[in-house]
PDB file of N, CA and C in Angstrom:
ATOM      1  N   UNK A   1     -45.990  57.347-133.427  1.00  0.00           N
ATOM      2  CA  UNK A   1     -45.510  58.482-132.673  1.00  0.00           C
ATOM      3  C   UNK A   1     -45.703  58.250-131.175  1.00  0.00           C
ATOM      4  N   UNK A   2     -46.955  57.687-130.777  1.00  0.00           N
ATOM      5  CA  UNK A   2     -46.933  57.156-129.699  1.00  0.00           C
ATOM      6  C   UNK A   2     -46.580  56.580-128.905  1.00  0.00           C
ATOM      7  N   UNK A   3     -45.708  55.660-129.785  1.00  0.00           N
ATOM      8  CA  UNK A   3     -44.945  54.595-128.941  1.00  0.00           C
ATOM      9  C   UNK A   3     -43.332  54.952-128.635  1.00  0.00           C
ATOM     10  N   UNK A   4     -43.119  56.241-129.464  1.00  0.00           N
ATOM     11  CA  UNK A   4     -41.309  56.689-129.756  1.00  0.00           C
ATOM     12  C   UNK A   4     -41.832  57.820-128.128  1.00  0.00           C
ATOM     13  N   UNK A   5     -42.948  58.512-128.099  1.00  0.00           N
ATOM     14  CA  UNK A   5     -43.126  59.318-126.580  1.00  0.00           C
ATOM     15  C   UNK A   5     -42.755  58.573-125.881  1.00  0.00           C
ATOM     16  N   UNK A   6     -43.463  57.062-125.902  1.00  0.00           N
ATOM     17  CA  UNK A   6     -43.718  56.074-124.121  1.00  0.00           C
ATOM     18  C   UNK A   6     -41.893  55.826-124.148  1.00  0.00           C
ATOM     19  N   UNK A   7     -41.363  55.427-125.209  1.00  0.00           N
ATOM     20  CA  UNK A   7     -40.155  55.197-125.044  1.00  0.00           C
ATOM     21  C   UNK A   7     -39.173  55.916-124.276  1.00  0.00           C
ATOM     22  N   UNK A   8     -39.242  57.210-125.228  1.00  0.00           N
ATOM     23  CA  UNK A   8     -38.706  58.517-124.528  1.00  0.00           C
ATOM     24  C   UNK A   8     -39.171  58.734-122.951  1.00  0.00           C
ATOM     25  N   UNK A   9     -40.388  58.586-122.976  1.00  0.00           N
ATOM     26  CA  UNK A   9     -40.722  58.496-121.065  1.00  0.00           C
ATOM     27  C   UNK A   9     -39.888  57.740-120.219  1.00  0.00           C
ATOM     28  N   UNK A  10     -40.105  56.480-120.894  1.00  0.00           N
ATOM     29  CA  UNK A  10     -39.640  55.521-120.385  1.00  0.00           C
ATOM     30  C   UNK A  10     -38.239  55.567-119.660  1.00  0.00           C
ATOM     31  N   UNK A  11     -37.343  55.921-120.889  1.00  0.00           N
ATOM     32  CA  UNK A  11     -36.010  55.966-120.777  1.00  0.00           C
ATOM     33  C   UNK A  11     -35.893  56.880-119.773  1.00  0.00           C
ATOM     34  N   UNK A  12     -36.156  57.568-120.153  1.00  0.00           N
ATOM     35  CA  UNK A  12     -35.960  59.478-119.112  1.00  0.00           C
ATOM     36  C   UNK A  12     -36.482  58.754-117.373  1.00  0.00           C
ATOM     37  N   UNK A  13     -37.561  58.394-117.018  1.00  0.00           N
ATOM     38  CA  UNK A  13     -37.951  57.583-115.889  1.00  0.00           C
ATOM     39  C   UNK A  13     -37.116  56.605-115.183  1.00  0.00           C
ATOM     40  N   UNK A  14     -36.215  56.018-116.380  1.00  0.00           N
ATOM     41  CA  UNK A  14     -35.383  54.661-116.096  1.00  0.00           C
ATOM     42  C   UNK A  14     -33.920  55.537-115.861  1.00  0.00           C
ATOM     43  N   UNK A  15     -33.751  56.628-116.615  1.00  0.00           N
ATOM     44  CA  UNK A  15     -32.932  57.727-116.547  1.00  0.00           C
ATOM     45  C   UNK A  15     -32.591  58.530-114.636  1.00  0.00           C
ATOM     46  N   UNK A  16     -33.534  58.612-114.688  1.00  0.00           N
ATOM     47  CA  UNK A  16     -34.135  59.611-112.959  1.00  0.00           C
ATOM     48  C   UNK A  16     -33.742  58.377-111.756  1.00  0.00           C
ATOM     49  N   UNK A  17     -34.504  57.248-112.363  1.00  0.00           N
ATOM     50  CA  UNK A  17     -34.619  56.271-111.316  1.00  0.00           C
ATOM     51  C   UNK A  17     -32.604  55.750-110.671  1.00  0.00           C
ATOM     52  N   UNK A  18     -32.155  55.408-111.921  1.00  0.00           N
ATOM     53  CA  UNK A  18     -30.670  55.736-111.722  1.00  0.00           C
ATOM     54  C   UNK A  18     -29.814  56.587-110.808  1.00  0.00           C
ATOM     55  N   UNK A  19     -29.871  57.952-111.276  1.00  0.00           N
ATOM     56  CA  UNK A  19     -29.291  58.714-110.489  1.00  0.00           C
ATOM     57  C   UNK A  19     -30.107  58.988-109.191  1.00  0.00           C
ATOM     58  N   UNK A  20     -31.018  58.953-108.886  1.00  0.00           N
ATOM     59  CA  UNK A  20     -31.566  58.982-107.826  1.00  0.00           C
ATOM     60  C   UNK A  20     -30.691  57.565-106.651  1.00  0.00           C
ATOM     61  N   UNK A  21     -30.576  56.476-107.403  1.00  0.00           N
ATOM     62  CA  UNK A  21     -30.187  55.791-106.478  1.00  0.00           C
ATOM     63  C   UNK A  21     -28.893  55.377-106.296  1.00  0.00           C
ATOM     64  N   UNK A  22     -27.907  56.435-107.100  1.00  0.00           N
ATOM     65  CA  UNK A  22     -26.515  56.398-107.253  1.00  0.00           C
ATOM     66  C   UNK A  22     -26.165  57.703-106.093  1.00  0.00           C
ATOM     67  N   UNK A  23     -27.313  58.397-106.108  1.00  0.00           N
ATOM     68  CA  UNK A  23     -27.155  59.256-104.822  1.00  0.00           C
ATOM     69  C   UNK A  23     -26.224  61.008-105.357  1.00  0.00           C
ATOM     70  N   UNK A  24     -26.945  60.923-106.750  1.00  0.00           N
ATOM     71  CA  UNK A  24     -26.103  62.161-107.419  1.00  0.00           C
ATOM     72  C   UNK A  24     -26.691  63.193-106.924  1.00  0.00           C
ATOM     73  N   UNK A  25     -25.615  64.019-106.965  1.00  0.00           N
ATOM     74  CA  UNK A  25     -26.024  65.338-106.534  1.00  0.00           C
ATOM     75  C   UNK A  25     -27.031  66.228-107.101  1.00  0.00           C
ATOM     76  N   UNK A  26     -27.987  67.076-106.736  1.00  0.00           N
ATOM     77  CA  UNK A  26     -29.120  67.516-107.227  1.00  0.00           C
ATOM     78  C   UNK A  26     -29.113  68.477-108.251  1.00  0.00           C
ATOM     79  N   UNK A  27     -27.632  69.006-108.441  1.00  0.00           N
ATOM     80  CA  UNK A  27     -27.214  69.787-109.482  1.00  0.00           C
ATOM     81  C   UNK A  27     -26.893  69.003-110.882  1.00  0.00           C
ATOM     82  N   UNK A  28     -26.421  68.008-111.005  1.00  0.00           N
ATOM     83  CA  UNK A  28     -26.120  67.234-111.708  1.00  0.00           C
ATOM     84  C   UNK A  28     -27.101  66.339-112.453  1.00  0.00           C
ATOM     85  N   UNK A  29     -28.041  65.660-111.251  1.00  0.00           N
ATOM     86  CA  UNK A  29     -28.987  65.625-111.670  1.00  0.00           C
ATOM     87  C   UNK A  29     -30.217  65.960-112.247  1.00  0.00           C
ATOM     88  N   UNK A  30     -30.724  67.440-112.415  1.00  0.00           N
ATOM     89  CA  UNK A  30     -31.141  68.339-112.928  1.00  0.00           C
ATOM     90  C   UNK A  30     -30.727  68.350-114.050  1.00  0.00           C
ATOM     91  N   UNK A  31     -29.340  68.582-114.198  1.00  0.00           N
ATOM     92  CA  UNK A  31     -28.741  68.751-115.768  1.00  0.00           C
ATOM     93  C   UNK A  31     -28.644  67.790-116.714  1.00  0.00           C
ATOM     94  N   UNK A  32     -28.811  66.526-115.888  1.00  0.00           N
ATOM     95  CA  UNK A  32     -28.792  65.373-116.885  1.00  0.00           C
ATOM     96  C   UNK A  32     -30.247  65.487-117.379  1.00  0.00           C
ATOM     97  N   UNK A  33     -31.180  65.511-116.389  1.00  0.00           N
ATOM     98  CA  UNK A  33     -32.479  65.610-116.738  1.00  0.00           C
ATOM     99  C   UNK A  33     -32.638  66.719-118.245  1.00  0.00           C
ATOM    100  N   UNK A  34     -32.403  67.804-117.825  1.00  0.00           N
ATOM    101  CA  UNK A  34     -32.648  68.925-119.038  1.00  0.00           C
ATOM    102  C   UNK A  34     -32.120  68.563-120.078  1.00  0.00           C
ATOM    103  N   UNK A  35     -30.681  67.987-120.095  1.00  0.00           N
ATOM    104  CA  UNK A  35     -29.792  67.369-121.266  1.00  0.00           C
ATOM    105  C   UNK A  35     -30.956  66.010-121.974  1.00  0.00           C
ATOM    106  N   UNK A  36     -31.066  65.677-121.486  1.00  0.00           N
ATOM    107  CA  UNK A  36     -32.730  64.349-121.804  1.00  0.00           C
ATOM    108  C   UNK A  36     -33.786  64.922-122.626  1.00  0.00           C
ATOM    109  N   UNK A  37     -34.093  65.977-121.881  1.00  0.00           N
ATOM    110  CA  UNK A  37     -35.299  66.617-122.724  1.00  0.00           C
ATOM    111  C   UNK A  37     -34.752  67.186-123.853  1.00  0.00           C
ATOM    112  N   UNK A  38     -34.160  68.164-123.927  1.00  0.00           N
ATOM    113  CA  UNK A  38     -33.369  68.624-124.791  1.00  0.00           C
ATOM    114  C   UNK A  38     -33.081  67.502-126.099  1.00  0.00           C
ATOM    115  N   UNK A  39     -32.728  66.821-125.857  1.00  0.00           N
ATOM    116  CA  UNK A  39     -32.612  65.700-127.089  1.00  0.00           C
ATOM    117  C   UNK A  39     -33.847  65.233-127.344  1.00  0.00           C
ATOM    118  N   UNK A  40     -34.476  64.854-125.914  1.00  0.00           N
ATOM    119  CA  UNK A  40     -35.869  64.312-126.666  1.00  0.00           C
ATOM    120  C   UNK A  40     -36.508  65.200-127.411  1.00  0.00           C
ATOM    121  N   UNK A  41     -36.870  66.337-127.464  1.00  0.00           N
ATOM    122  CA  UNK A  41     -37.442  67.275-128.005  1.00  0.00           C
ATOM    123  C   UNK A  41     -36.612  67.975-129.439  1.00  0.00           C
ATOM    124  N   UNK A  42     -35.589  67.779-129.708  1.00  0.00           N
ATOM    125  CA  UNK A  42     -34.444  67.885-130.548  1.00  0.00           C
ATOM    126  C   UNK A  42     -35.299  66.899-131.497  1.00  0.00           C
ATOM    127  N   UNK A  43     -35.356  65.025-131.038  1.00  0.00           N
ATOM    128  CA  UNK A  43     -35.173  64.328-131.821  1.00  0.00           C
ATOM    129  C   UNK A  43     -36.968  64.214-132.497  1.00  0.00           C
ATOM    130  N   UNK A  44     -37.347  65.051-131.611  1.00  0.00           N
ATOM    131  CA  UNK A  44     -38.807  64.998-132.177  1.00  0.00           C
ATOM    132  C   UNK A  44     -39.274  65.597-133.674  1.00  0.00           C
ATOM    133  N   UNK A  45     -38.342  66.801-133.994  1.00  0.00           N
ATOM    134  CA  UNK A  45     -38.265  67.547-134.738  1.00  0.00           C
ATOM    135  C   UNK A  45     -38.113  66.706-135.932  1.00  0.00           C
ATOM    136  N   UNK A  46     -38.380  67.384-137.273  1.00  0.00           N
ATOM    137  CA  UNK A  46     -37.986  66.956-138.524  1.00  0.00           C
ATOM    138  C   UNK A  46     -36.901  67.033-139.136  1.00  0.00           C
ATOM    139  N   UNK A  47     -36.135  66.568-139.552  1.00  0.00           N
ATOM    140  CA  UNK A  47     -35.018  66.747-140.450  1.00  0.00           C
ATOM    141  C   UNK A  47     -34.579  67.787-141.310  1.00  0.00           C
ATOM    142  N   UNK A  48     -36.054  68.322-141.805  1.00  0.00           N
ATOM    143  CA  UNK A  48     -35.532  70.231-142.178  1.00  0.00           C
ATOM    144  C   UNK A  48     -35.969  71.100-141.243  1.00  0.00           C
ATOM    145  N   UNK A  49     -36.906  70.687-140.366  1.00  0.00           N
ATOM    146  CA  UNK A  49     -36.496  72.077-139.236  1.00  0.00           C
ATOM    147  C   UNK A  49     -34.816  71.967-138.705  1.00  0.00           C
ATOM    148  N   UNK A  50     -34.467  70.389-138.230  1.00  0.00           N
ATOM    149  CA  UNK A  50     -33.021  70.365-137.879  1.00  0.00           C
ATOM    150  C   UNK A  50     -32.108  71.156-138.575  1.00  0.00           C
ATOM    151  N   UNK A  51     -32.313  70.781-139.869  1.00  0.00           N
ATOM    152  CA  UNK A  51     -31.100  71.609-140.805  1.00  0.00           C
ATOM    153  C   UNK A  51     -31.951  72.919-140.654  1.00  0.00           C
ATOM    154  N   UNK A  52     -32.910  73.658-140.386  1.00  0.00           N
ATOM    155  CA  UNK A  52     -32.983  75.203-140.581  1.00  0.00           C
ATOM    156  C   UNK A  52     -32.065  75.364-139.121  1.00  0.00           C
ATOM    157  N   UNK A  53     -31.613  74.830-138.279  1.00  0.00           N
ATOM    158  CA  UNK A  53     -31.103  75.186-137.263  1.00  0.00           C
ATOM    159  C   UNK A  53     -29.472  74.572-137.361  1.00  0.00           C
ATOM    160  N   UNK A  54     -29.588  74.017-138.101  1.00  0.00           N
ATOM    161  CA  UNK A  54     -27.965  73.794-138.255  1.00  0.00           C
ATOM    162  C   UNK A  54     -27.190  72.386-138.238  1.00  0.00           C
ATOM    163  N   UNK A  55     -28.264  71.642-137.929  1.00  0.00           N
ATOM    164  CA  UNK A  55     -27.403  70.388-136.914  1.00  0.00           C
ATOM    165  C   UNK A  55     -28.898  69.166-137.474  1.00  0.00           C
ATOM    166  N   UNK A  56     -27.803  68.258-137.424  1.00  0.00           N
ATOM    167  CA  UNK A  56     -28.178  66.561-138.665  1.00  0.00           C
ATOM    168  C   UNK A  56     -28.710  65.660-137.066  1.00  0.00           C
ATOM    169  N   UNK A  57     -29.610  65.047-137.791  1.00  0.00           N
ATOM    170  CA  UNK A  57     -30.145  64.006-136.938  1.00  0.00           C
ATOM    171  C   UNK A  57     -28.908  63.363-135.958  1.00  0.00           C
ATOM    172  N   UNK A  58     -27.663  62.857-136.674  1.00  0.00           N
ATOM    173  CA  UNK A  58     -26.492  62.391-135.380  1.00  0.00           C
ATOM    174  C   UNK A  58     -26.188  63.581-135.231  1.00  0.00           C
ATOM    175  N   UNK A  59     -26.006  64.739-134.627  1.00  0.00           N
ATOM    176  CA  UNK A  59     -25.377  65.787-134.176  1.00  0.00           C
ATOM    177  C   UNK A  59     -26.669  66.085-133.154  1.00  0.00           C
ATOM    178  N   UNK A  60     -27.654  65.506-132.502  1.00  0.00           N
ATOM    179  CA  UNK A  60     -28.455  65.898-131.582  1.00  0.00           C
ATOM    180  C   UNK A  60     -27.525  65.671-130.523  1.00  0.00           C
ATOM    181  N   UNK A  61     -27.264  64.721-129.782  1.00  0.00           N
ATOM    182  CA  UNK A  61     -26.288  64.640-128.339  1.00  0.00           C
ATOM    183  C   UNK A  61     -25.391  66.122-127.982  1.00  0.00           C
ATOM    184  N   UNK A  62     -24.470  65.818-129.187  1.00  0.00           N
ATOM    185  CA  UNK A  62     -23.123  66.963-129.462  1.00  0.00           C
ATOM    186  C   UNK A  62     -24.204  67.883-128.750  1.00  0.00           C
ATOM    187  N   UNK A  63     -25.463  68.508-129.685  1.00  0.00           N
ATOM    188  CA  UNK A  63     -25.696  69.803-129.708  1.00  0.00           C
ATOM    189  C   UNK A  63     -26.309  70.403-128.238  1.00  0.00           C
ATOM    190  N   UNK A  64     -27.043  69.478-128.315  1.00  0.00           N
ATOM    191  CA  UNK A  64     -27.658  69.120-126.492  1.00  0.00           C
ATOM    192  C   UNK A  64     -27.201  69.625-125.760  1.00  0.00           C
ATOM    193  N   UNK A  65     -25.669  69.328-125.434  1.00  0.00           N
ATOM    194  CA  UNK A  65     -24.414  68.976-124.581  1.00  0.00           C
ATOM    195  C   UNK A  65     -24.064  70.160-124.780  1.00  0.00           C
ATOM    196  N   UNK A  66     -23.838  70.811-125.716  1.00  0.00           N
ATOM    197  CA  UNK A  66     -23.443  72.280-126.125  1.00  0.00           C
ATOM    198  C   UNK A  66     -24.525  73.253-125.543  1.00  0.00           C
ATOM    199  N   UNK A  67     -25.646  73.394-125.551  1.00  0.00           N
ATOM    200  CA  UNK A  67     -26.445  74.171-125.061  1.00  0.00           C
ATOM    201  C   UNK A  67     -26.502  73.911-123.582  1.00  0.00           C
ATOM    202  N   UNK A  68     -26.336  73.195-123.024  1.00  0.00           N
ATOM    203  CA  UNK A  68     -26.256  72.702-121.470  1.00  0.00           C
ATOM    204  C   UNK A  68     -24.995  73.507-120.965  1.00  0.00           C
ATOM    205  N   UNK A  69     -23.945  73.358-121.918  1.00  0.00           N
ATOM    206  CA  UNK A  69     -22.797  74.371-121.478  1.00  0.00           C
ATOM    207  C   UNK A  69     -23.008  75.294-120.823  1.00  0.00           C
ATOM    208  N   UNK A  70     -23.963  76.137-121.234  1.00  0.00           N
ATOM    209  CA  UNK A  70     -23.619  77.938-121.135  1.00  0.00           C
ATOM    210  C   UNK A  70     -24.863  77.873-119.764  1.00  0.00           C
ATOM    211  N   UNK A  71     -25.822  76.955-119.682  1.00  0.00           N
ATOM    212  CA  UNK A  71     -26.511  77.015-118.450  1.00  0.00           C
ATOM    213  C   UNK A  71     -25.590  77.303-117.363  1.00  0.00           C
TER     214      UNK A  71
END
C-alpha cells in the first residue's frame, strides 16, 4: 500500500512540476490537480465500495472528469 501512495505522490508531483513549467494557467491548473486527487482517492477505494457508488475500477477517469464538470 505504501508503495501505490509514493507512486501516486510521485506522479501527482511529476504532474504539478509539468504544468507549472508549461506556464498553465492557475485555473486549469488547480483543476487538473483536483481531477488527480479525485482519482487517486477513487482508486484507493475497494471494488465494492466502487460498485456501492456505481462505477467499475476502469470507469474511475470518466467519473473523475464528470464530477470536475459541475465545479
Amino acid at each position: 500500500m505504501a508503495v501505490s501512495t509514493q507512486t501516486h505522490n510521485l506522479a501527482f508531483t511529476s504532474s504539478l512540476a509539468i504544468l507549472a513549467r508549461l506556464g498553465v494557467k492557475a485555473k486549469s491548473g488547480l483543476r487538473a490537480m483536483q481531477t488527480a486527487r479525485m482519482q487517486s482517492t477513487l482508486s484507493s477505494m475497494s471494488d465494492h465500495q466502487l460498485a456501492q457508488i456505481g462505477i467499475s475500477r476502469s470507469d474511475i477517469p470518466k467519473y473523475a472528469a464528470k464530477l470536475m464538470e459541475n465545479e
